[in-house]
C-alpha atoms as a PDB file:
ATOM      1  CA  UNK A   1      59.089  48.270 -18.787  1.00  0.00           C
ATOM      2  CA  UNK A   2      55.558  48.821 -18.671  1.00  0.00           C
ATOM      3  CA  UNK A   3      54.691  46.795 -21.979  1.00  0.00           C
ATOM      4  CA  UNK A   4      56.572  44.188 -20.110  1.00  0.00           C
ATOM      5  CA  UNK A   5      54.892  44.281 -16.899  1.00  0.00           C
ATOM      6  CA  UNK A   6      51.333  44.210 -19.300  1.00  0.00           C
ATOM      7  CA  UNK A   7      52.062  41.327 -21.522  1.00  0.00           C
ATOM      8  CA  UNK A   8      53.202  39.161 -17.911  1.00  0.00           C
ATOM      9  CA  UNK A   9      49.955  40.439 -16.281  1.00  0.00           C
ATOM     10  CA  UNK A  10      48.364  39.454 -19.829  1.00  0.00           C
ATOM     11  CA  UNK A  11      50.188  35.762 -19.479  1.00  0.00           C
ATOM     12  CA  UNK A  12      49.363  35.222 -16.489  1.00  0.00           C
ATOM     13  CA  UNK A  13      45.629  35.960 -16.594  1.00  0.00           C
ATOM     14  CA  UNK A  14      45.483  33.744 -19.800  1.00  0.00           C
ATOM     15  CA  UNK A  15      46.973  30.607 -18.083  1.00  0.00           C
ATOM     16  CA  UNK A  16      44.674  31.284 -15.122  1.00  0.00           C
ATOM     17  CA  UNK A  17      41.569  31.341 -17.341  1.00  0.00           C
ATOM     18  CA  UNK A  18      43.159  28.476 -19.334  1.00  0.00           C
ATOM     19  CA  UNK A  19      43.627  26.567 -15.684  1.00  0.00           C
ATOM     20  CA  UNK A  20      40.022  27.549 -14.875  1.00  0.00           C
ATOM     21  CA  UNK A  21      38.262  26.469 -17.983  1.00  0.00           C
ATOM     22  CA  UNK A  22      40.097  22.861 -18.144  1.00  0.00           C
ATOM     23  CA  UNK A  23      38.469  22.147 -14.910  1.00  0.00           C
ATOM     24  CA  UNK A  24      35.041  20.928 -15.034  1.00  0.00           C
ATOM     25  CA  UNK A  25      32.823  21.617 -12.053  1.00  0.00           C
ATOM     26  CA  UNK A  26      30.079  19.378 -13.110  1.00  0.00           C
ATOM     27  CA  UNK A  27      31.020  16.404 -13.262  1.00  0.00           C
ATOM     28  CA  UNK A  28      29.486  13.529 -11.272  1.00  0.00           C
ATOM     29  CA  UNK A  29      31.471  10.823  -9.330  1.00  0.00           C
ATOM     30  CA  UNK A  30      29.893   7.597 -11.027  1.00  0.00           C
ATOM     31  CA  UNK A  31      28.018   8.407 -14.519  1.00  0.00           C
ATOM     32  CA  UNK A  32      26.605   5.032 -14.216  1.00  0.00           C
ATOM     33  CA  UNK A  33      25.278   5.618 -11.424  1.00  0.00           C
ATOM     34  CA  UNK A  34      22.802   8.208 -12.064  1.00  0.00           C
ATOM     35  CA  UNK A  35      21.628   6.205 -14.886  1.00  0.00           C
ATOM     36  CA  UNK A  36      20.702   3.168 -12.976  1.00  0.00           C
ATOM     37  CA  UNK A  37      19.262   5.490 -10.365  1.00  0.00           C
ATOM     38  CA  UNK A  38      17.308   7.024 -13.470  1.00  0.00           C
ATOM     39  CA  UNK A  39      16.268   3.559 -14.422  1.00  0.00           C
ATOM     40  CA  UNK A  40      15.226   2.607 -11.114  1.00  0.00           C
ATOM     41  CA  UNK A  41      13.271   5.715 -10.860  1.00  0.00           C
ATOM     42  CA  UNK A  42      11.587   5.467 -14.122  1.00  0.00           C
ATOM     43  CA  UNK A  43      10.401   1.721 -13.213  1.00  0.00           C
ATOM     44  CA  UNK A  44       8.999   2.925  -9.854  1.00  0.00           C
ATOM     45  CA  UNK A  45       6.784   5.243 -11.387  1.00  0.00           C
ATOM     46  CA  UNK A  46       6.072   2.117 -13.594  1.00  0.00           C
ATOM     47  CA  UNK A  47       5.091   0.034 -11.046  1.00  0.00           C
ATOM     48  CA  UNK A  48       3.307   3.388  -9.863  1.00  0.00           C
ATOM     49  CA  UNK A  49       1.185   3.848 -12.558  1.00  0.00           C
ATOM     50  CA  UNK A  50       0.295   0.081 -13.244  1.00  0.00           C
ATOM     51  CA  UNK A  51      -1.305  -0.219  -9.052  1.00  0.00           C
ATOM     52  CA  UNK A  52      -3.333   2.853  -9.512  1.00  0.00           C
ATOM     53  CA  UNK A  53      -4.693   1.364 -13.084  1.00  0.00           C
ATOM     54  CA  UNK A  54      -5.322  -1.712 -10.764  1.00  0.00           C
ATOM     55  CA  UNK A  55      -6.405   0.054  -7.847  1.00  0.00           C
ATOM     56  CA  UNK A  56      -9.235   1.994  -9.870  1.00  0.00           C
ATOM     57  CA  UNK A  57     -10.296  -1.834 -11.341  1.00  0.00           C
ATOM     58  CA  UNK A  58     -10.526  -3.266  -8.330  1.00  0.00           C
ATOM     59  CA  UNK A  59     -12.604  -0.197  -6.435  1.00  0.00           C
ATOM     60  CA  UNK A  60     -14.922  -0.480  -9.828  1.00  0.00           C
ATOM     61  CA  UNK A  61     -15.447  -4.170  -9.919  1.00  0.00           C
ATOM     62  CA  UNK A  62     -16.267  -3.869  -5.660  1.00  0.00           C
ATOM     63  CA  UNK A  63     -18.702  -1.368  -6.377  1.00  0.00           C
ATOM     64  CA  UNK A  64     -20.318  -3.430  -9.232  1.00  0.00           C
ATOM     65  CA  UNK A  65     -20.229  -6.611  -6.637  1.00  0.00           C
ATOM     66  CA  UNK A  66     -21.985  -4.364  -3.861  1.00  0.00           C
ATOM     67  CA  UNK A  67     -24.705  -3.547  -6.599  1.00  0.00           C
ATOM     68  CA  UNK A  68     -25.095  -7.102  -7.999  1.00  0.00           C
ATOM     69  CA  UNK A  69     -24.511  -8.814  -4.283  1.00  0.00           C
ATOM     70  CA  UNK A  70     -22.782 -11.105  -6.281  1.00  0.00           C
ATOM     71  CA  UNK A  71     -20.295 -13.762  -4.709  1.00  0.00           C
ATOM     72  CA  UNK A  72     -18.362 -14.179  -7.599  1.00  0.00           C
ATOM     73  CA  UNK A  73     -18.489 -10.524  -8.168  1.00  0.00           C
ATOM     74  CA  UNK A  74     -16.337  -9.834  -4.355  1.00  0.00           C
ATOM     75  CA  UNK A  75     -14.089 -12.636  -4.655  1.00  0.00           C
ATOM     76  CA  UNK A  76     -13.023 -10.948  -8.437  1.00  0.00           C
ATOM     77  CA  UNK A  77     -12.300  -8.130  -6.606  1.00  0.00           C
ATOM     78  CA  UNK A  78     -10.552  -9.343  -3.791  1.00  0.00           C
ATOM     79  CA  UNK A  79      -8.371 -11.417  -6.401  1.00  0.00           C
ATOM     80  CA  UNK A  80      -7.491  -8.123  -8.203  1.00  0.00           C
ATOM     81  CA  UNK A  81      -7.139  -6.033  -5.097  1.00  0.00           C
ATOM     82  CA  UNK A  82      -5.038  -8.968  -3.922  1.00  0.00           C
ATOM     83  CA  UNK A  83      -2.781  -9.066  -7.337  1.00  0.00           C
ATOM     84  CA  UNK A  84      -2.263  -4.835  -6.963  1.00  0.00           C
ATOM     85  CA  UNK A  85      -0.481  -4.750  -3.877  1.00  0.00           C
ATOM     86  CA  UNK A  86       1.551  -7.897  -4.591  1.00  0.00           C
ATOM     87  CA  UNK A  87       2.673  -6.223  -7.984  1.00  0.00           C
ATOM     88  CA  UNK A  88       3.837  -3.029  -6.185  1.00  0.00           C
ATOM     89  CA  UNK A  89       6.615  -4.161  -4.760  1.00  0.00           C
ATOM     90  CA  UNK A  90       9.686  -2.162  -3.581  1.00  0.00           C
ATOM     91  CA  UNK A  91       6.938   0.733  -4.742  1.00  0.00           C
ATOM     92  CA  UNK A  92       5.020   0.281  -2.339  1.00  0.00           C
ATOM     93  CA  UNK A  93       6.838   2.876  -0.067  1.00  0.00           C
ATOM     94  CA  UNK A  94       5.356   5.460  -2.733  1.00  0.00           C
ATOM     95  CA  UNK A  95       1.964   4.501  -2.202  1.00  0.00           C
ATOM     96  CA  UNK A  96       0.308   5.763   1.621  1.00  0.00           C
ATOM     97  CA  UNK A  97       0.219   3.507   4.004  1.00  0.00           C
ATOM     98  CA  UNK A  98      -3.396   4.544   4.927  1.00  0.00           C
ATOM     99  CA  UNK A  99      -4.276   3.482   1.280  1.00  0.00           C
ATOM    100  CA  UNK A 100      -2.584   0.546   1.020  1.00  0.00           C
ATOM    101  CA  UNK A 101      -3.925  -0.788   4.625  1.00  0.00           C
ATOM    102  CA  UNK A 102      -7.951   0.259   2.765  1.00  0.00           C
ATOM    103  CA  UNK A 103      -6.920  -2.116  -0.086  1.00  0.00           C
ATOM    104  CA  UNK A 104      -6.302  -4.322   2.113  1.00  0.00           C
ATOM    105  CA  UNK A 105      -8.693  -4.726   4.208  1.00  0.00           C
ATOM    106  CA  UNK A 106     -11.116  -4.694   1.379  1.00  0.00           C
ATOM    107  CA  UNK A 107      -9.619  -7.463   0.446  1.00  0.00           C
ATOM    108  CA  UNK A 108     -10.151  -9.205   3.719  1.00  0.00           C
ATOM    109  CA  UNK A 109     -13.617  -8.289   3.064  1.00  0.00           C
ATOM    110  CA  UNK A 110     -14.639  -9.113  -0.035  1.00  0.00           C
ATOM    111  CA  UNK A 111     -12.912 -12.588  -0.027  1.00  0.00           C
ATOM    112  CA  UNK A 112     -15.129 -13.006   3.647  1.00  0.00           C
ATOM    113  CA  UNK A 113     -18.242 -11.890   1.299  1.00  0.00           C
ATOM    114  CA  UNK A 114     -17.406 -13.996  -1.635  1.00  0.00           C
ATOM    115  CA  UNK A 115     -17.218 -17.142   0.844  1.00  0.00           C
ATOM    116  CA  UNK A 116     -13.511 -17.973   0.677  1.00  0.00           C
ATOM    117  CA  UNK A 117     -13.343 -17.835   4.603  1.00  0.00           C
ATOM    118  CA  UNK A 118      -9.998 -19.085   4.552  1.00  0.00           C
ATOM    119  CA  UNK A 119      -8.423 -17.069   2.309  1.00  0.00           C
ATOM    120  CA  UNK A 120      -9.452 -14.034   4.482  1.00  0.00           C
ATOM    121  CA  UNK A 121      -8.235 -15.950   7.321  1.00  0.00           C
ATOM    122  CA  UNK A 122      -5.047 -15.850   5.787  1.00  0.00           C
ATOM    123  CA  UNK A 123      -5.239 -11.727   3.777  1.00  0.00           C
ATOM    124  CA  UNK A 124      -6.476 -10.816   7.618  1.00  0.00           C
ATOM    125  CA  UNK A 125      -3.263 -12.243   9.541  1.00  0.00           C
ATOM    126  CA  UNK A 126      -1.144 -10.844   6.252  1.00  0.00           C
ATOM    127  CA  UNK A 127      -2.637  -7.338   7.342  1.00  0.00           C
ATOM    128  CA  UNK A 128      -1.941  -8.024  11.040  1.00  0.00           C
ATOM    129  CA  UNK A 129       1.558  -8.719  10.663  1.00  0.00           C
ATOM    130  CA  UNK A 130       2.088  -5.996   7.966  1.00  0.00           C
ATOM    131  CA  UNK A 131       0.595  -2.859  10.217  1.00  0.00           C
ATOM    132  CA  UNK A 132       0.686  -4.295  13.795  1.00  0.00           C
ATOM    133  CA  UNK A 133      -1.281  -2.138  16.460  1.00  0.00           C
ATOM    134  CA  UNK A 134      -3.145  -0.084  13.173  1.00  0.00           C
ATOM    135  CA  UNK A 135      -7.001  -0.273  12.768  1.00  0.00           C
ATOM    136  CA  UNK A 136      -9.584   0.946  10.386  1.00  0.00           C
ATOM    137  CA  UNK A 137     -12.849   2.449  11.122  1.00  0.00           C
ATOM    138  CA  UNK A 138     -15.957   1.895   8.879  1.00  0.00           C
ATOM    139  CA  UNK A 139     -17.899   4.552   8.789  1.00  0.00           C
ATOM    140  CA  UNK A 140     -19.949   3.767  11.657  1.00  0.00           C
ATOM    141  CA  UNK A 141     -17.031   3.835  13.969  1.00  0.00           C
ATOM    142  CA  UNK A 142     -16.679   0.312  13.864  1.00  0.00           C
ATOM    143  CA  UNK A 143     -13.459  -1.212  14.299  1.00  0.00           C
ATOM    144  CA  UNK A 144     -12.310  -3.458  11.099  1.00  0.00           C
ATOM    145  CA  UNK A 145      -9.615  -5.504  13.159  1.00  0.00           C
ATOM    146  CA  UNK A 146     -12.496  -6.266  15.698  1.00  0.00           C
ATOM    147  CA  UNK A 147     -15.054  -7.042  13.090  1.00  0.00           C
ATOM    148  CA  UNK A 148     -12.835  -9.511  11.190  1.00  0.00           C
ATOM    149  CA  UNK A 149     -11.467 -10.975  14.395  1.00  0.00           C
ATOM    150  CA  UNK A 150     -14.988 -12.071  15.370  1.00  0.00           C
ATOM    151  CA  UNK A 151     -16.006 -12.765  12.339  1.00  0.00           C
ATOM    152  CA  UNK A 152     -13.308 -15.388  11.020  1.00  0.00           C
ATOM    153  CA  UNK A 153     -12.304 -16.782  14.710  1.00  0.00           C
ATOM    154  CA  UNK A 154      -9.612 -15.218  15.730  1.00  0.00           C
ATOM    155  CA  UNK A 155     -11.010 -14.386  19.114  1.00  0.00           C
ATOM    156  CA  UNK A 156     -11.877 -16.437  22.536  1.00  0.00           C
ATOM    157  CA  UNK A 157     -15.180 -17.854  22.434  1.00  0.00           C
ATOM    158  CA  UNK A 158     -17.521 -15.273  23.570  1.00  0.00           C
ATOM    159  CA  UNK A 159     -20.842 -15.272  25.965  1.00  0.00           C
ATOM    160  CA  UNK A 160     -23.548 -13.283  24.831  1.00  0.00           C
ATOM    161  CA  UNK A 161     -22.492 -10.705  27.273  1.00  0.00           C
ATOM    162  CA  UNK A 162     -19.430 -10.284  25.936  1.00  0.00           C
ATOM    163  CA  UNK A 163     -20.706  -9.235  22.583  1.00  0.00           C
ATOM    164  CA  UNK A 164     -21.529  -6.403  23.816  1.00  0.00           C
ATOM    165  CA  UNK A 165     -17.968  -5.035  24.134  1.00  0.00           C
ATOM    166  CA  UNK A 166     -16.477  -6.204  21.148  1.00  0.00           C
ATOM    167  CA  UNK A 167     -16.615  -2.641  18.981  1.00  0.00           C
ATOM    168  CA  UNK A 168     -18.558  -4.528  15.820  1.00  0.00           C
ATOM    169  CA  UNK A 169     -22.111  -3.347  14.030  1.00  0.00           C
ATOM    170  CA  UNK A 170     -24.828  -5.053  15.812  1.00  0.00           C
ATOM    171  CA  UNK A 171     -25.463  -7.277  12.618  1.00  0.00           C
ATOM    172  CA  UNK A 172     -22.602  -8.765  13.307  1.00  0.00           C
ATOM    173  CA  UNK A 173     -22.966  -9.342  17.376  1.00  0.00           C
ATOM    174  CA  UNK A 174     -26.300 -10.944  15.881  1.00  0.00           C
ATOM    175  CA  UNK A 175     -24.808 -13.544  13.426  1.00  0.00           C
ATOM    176  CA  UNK A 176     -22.095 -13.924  16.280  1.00  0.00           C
ATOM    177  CA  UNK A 177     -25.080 -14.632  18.304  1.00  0.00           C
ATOM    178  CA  UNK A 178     -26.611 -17.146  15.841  1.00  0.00           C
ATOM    179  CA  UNK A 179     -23.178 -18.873  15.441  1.00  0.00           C
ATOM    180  CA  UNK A 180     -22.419 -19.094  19.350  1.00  0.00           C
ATOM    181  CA  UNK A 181     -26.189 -20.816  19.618  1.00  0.00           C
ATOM    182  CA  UNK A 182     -25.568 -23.145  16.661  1.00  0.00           C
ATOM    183  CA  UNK A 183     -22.412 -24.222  17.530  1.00  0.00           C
ATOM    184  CA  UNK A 184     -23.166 -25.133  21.365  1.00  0.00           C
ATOM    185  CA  UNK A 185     -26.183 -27.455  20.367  1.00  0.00           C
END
């Protein structure tokens, strides 16, 4: 009776095992989908790698511009600047925002420095409507929104008074000085 008992304990512990082993534990819902996720992923860091390549040409060819005080020189920058964040994409959600909005603005610069006035017209009101209520300090504690406001028209005429509030270096309440004389005569 007991060999019985042993070989039905035996049975039953091999088709338990045999039940346990058939199932598989791993296994994902959608195989496909990991791989396009994967994909996805892997393109990202693409798109990743390519801006900061860009990025670092960009912040090179501005620095040779500021040395050479060439026009040509900023707008080349603010072209490639320009083509970086357009290339990111749906990556750009990787990138800071606080970097992204520098780029930017350098952009805004550079094209105001290389003399394409409108086109920073237009890169200025694209960074407006992309970070709404966000500023950028140069590093005097100037305020970039103000600075380009005044500089490319984008605010009330002013009196010389005025001026005085606007939170801009005082190079640039001068030439908004010289312009406000020029223009009224």
């Amino acid at each position: 009776m007991t060999n019985r008992k042993n070989i039905f304990k035996a049975a039953t512990l091999g088709a338990s095992l045999l039940a346990l082993t058939a199932c598989n534990m791993n296994q994902t819902a959608n195989p496909m989908a990991e791989a396009s996720f994967r994909e996805a992923r892997f393109e990202e860091m693409q798109k990743l790698q390519g801006f900061r390549t860009c990025r670092d040409q960009a912040l090179q060819l501005d620095s040779d511009a500021r040395a050479r005080g060439s026009a040509a020189a900023f707008l080349t920058s603010a072209r490639v600047l320009d083509k970086c964040n357009a290339d990111l994409g749906t990556a750009a959600k990787s990138v800071p925002e606080t970097e992204r909005m520098r780029l930017h603005a350098l952009s805004v610069v550079n094209f105001f420095k290389g003399g394409e006035v409108e086109m920073a017209r237009r890169q200025f009101d694209a960074f407006k409507s992309a970070w709404p209520d966000h500023d950028l300090y140069f590093s005097g504690g100037t305020s970039f929104v103000a600075t380009a406001e005044a500089l490319l028209g984008r605010t009330e005429p002013q009196t010389f008074g005025q001026f005085l509030a606007l939170n801009v270096t005082d190079e640039v309440k001068s030439e908004m000085r010289r312009i406000n004389h020029w223009k009224n005569k």
